[in-house]
Structures are given as C-alpha cells and as structure tokens.
N, C-alpha and C. Protein backbone atom coordinates (compact mmCIF):
# COMPACT_ATOMS: atom_id res chain seq x y z
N UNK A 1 0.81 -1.19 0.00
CA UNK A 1 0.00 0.00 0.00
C UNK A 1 0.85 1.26 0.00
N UNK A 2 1.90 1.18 0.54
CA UNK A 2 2.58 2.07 0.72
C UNK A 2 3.14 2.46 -0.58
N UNK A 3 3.56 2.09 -1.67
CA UNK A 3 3.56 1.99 -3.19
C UNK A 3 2.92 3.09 -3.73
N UNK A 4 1.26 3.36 -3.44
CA UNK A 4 0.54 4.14 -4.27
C UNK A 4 0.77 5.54 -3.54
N UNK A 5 1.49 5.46 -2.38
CA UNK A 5 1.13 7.19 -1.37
C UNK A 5 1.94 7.48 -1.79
N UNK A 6 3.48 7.10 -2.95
CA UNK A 6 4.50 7.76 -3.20
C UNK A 6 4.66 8.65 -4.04
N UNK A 7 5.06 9.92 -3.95
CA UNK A 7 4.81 10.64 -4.97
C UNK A 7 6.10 11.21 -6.11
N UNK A 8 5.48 11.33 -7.42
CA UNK A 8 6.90 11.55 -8.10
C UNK A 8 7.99 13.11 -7.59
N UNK A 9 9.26 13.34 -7.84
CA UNK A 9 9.97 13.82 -7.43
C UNK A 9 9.33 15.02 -8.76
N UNK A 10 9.64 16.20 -8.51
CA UNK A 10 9.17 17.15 -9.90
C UNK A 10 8.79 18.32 -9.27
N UNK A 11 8.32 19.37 -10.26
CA UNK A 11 8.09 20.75 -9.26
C UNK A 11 6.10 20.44 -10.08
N UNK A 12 5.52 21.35 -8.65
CA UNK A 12 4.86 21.38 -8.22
C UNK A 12 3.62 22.75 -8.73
N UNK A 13 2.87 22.53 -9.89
CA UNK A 13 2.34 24.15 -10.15
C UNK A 13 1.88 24.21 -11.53
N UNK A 14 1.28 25.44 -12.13
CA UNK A 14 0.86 25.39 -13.57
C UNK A 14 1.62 26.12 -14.29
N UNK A 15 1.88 25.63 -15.43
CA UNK A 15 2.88 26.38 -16.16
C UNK A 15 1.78 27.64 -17.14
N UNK A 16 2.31 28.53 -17.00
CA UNK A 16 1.33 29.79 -17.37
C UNK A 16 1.95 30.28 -18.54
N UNK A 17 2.76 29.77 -19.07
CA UNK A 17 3.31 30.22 -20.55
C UNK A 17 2.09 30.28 -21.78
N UNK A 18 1.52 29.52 -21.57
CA UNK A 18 0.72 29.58 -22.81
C UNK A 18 -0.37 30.60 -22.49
N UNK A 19 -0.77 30.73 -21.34
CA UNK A 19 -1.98 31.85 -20.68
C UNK A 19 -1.12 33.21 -21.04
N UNK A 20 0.10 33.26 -20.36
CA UNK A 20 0.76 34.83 -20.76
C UNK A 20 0.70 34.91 -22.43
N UNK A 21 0.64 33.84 -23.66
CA UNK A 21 1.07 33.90 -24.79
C UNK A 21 -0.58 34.80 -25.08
N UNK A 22 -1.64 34.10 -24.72
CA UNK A 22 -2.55 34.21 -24.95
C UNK A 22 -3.18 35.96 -24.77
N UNK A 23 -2.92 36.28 -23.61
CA UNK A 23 -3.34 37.85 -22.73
C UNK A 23 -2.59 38.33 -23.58
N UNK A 24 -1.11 38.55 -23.96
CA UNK A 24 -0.28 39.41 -24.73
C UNK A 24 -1.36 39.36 -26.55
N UNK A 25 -1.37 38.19 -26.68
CA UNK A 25 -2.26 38.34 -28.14
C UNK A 25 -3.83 39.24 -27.97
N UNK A 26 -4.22 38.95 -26.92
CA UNK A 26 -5.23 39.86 -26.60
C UNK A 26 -5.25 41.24 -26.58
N UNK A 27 -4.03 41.70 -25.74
CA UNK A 27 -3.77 43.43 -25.53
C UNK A 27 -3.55 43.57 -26.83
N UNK A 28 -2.44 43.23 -27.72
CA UNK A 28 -2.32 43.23 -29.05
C UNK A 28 -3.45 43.77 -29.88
N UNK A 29 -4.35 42.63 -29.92
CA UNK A 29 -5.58 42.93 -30.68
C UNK A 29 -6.48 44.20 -29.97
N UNK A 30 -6.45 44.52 -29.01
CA UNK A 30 -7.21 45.55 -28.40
C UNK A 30 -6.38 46.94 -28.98
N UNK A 31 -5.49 46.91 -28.28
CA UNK A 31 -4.05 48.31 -28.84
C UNK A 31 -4.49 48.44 -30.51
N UNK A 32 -4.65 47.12 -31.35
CA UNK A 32 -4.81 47.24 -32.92
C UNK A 32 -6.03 48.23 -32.64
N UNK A 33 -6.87 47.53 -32.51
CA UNK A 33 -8.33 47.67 -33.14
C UNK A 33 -8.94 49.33 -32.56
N UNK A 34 -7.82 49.46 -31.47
CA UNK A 34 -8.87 50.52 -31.07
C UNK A 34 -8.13 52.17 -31.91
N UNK A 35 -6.53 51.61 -33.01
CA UNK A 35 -6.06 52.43 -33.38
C UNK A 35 -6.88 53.22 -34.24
N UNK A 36 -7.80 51.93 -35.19
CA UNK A 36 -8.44 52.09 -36.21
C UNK A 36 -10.00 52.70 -36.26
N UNK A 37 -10.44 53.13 -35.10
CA UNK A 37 -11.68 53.27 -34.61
C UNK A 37 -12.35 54.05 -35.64
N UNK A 38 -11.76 55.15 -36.28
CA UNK A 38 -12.09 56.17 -36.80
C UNK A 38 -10.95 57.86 -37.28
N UNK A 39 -11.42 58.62 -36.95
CA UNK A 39 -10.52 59.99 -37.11
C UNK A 39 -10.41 60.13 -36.08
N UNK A 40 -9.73 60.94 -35.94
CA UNK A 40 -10.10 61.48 -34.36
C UNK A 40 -9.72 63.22 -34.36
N UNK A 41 -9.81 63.74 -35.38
CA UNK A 41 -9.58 65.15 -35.34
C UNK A 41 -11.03 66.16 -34.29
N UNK A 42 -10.32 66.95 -33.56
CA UNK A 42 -11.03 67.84 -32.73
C UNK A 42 -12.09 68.86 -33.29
N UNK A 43 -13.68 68.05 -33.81
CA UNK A 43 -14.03 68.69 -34.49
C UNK A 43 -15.19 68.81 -33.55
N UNK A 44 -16.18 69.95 -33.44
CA UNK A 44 -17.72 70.27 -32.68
C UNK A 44 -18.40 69.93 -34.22
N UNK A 45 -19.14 68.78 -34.07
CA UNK A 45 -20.48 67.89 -34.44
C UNK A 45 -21.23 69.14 -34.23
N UNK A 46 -22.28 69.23 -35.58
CA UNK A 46 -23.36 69.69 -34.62
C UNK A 46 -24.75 68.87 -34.11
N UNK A 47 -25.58 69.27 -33.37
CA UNK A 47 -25.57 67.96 -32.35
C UNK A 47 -27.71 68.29 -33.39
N UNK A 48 -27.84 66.49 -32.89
CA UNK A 48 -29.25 66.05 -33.41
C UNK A 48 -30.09 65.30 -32.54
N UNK A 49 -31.37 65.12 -32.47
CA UNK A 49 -31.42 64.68 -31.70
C UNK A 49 -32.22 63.01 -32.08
N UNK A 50 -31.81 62.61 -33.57
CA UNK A 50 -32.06 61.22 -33.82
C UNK A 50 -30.61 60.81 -33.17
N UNK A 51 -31.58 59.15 -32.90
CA UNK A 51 -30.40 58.31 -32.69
C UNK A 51 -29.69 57.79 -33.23
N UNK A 52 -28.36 57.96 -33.21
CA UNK A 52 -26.98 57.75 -33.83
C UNK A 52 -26.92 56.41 -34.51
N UNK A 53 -26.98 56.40 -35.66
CA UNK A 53 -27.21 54.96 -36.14
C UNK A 53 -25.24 54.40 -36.74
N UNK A 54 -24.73 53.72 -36.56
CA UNK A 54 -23.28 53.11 -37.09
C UNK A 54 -23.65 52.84 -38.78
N UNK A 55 -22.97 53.38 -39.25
CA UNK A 55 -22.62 52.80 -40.85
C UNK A 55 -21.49 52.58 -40.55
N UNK A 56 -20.77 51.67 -41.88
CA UNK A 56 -19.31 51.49 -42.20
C UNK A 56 -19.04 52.09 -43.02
N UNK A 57 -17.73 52.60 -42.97
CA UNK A 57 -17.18 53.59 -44.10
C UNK A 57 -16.38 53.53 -44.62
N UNK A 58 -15.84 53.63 -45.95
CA UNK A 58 -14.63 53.22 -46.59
C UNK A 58 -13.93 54.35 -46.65
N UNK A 59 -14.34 55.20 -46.01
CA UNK A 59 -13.38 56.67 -46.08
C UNK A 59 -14.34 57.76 -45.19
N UNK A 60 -13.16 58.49 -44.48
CA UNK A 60 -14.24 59.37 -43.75
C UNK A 60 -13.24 60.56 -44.73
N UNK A 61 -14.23 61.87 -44.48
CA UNK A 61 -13.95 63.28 -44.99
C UNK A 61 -14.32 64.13 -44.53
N UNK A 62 -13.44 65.12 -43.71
CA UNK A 62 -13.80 65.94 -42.77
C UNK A 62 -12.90 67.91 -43.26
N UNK A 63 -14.15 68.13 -42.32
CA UNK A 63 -14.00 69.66 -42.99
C UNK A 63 -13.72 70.31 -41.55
N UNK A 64 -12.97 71.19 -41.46
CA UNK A 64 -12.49 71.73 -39.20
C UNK A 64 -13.36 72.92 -40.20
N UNK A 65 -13.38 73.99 -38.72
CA UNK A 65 -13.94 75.13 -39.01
C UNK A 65 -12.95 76.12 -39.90
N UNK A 66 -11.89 76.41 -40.61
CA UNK A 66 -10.81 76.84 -41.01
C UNK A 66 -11.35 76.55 -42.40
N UNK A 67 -12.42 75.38 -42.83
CA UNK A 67 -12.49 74.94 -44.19
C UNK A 67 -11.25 74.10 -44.67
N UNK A 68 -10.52 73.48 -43.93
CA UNK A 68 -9.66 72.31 -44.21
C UNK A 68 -9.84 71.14 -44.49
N UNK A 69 -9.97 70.75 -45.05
CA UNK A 69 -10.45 69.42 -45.90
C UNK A 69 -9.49 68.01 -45.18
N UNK A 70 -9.79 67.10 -44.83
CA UNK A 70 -8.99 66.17 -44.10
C UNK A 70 -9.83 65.13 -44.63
N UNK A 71 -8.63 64.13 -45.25
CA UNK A 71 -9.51 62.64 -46.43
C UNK A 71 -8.05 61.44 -45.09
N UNK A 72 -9.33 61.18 -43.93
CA UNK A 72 -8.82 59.57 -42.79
C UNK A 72 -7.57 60.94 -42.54
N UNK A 73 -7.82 61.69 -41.82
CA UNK A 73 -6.87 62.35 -40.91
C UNK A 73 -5.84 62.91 -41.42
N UNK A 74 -5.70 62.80 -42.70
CA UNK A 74 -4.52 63.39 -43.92
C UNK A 74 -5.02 65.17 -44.52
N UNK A 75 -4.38 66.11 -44.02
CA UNK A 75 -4.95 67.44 -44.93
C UNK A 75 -4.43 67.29 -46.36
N UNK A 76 -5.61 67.34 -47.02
CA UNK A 76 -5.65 67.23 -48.63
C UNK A 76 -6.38 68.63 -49.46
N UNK A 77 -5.99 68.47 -50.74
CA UNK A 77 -6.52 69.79 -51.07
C UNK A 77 -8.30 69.34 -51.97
N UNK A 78 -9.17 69.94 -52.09
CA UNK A 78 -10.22 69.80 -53.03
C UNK A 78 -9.91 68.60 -53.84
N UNK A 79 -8.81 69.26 -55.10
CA UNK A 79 -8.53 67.60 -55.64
C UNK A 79 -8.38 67.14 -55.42
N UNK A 80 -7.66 66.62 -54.46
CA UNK A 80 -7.04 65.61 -54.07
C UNK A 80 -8.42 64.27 -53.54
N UNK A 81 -9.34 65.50 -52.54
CA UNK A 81 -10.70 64.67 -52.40
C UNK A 81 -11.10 64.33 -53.36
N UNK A 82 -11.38 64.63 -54.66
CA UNK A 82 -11.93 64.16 -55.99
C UNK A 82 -11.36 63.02 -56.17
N UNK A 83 -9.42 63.06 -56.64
CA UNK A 83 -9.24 61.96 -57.44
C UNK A 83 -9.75 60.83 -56.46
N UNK A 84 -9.33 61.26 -54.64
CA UNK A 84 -9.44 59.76 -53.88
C UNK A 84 -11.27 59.54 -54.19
N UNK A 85 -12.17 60.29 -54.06
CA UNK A 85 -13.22 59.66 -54.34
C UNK A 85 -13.60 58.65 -55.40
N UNK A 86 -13.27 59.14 -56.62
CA UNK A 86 -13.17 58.76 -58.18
C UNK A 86 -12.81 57.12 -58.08
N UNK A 87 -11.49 57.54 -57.58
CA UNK A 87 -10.96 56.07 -57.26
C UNK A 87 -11.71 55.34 -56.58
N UNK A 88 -12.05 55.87 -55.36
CA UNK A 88 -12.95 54.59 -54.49
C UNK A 88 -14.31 54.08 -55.08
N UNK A 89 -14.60 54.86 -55.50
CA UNK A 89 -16.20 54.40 -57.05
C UNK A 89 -15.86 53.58 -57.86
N UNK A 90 -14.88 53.44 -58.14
CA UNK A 90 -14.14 52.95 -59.44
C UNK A 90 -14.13 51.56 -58.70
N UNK A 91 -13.01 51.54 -57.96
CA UNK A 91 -13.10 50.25 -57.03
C UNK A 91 -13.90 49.33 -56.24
N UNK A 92 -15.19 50.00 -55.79
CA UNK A 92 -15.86 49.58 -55.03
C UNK A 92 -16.89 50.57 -55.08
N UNK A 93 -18.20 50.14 -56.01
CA UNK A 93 -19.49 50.98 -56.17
C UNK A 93 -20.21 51.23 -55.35
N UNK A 94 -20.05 50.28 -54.32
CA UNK A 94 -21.00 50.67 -53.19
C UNK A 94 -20.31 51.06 -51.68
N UNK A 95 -19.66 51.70 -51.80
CA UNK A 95 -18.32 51.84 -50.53
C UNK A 95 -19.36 53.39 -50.42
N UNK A 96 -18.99 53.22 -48.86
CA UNK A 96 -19.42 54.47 -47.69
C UNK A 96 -18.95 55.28 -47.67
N UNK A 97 -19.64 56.89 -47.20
CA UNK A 97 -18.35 57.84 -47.08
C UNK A 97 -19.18 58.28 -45.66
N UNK A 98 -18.32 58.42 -45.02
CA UNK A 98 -18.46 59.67 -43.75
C UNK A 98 -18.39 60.79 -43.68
N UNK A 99 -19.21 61.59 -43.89
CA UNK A 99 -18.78 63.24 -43.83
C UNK A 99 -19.00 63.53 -42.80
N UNK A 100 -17.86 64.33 -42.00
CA UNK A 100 -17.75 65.08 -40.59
C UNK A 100 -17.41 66.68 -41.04
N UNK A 101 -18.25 67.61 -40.84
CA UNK A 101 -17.94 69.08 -40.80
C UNK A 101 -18.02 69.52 -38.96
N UNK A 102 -17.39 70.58 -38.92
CA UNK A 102 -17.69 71.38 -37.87
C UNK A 102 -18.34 72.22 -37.94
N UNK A 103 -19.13 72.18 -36.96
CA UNK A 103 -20.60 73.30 -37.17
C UNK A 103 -19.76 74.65 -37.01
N UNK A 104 -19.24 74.78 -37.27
CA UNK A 104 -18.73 76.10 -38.05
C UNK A 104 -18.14 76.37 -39.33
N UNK A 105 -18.26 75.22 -40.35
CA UNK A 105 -17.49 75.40 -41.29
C UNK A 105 -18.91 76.07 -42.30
N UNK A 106 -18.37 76.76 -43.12
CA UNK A 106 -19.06 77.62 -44.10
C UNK A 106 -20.01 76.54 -45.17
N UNK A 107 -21.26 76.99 -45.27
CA UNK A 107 -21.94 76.06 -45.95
C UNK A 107 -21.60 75.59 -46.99
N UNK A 108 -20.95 76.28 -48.14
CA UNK A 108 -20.75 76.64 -49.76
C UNK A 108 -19.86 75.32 -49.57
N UNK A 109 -18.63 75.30 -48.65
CA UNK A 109 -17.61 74.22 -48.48
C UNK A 109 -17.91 72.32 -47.96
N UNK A 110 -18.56 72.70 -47.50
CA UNK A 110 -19.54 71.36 -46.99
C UNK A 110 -20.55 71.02 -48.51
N UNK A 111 -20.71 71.77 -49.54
CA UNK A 111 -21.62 71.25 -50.44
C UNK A 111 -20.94 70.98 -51.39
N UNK A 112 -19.92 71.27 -51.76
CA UNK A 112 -18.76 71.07 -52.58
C UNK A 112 -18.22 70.19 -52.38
N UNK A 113 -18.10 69.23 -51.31
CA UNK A 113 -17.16 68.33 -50.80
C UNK A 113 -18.55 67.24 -50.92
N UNK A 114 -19.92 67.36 -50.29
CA UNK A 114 -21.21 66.22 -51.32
C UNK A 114 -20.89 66.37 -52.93
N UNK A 115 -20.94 67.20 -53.45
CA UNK A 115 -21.26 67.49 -54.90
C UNK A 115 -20.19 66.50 -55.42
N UNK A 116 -18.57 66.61 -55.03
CA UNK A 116 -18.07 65.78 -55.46
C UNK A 116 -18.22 64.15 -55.27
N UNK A 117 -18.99 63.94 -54.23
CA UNK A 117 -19.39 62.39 -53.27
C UNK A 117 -20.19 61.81 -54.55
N UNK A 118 -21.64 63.29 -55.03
CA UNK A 118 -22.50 62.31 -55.67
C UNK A 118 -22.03 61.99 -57.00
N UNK A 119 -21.36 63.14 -57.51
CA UNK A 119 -21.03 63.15 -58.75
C UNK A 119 -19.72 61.79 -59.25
N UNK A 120 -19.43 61.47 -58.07
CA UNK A 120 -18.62 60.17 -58.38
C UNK A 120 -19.12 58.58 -58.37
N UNK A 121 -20.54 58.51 -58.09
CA UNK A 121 -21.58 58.00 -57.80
C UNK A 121 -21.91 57.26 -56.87
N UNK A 122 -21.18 57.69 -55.89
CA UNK A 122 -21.19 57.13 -54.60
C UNK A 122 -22.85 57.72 -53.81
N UNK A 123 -23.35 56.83 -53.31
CA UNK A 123 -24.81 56.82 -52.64
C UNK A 123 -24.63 57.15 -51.38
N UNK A 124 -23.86 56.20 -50.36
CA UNK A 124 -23.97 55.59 -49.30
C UNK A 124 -23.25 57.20 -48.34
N UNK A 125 -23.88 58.05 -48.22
CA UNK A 125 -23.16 59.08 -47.44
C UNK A 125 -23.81 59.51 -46.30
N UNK A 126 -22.68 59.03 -45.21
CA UNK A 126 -23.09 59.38 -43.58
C UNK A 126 -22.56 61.14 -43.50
N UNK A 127 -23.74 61.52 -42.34
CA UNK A 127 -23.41 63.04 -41.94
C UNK A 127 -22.74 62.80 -40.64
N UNK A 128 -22.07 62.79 -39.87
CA UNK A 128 -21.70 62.86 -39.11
C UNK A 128 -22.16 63.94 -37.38
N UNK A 129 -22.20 63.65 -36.63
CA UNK A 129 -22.98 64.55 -35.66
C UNK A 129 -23.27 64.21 -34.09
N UNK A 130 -23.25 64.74 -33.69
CA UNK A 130 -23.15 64.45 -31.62
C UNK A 130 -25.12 64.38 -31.44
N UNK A 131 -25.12 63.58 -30.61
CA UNK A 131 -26.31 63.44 -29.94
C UNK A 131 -26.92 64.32 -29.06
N UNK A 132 -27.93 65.17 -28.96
CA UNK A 132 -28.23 65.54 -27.98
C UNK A 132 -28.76 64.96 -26.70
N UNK A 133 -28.35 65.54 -25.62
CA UNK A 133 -29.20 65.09 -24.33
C UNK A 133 -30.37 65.20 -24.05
N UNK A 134 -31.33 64.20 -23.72
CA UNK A 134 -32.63 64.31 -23.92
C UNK A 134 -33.05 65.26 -22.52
C-alpha cells in the first residue's frame, strides 16, 4: 500500500506560458483595433437629436472650421478629395463615405465636398454629428 502514497519527485504548479502567450495576443488585438476606430480630429459635431445609427465607411472626410479638408486624418486639397473619391467608385461601387464638418465650417464648403461624393456615384453618405441630451 505504501507503493501508491508515493509521490513523483518534480516541481509542483501550472505552467502559465501559454496563458501569458494568450493575454499578450489579446492586448495586441485591443491596442490594434482601437487604433483604427475612426478619425479622431477635434471637431464640434453639430448635435441632433435622432439616434446615432453606425454605418461602415470606406473613407471618412472631414472639414475643421478653417475649411480644411482632411480625407482619414490626412490634410488634402479639393482635388485631391476628388481623385481619392473617383478612385474609391471605381473600385468599389457601393463603398461608404463619412462626412464630418464642424458646425462652423461655411456652408458653400460642406456642399462642394457632397457634390463631389454624388457626382462620383457614390450613394452611401453618412453626416456625421453628436447626440443631444434628452
């Protein structure tokens, strides 16, 4: 009997290598994903009071109050928004756009920057905008 109470000589515990492999692939993917969220330029939305619905977008395009044109966080000029639109029609007919202005940017500039959206025949165009508090 005494046979089975013996125990092997060895260390004693869980080896956590594969758990640390695992958490590190996790932060990883979190650090990625949350790079890609969107723009993030400091712009005042002006605010609505429907509820915020998510589209996907294959390009956001944003206007600051200055009338600066920004195509995914890059300052670009007018054309430059054209050819990238052109292209993304070309490539993909039904691809999204995001338009973000600041409620201060001048109207004339905000319609110029659609005009080129529709005229490239892109449909799918989000306005961008803050929620009000009910």
């Amino acid at each position: 009997m005494k046979a089975f109470l013996r125990r092997k000589p060895g260390r004693a515990g869980i080896d956590i290598t594969p758990l640390m492999d695992i958490v590190f692939q996790l932060l990883l993917f979190f650090v990625l994903t949350s790079a890609f969220l969107g723009p993030a330029l400091p712009l005042e939305l002006p605010d609505s009071s429907r509820e915020n619905e998510q589209s996907e977008a294959d390009m956001f395009i944003s206007i600051d109050a200055e009338g600066r044109i920004f195509l995914n966080d890059i300052l670009v000029s007018l054309e430059a928004v054209e050819q990238a639109v052109s292209a993304l029609a070309r490539e993909n007919p039904g691809a999204g756009i995001i338009l973000q202005g600041d409620k201060r940017v001048q109207y004339g500039g905000f319609f110029k920057i659609l005009d080129i959206i529709q005229h490239a025949g892109i449909t799918t165009i989000s306005l961008a905008y803050e929620e009000q508090d009910p």
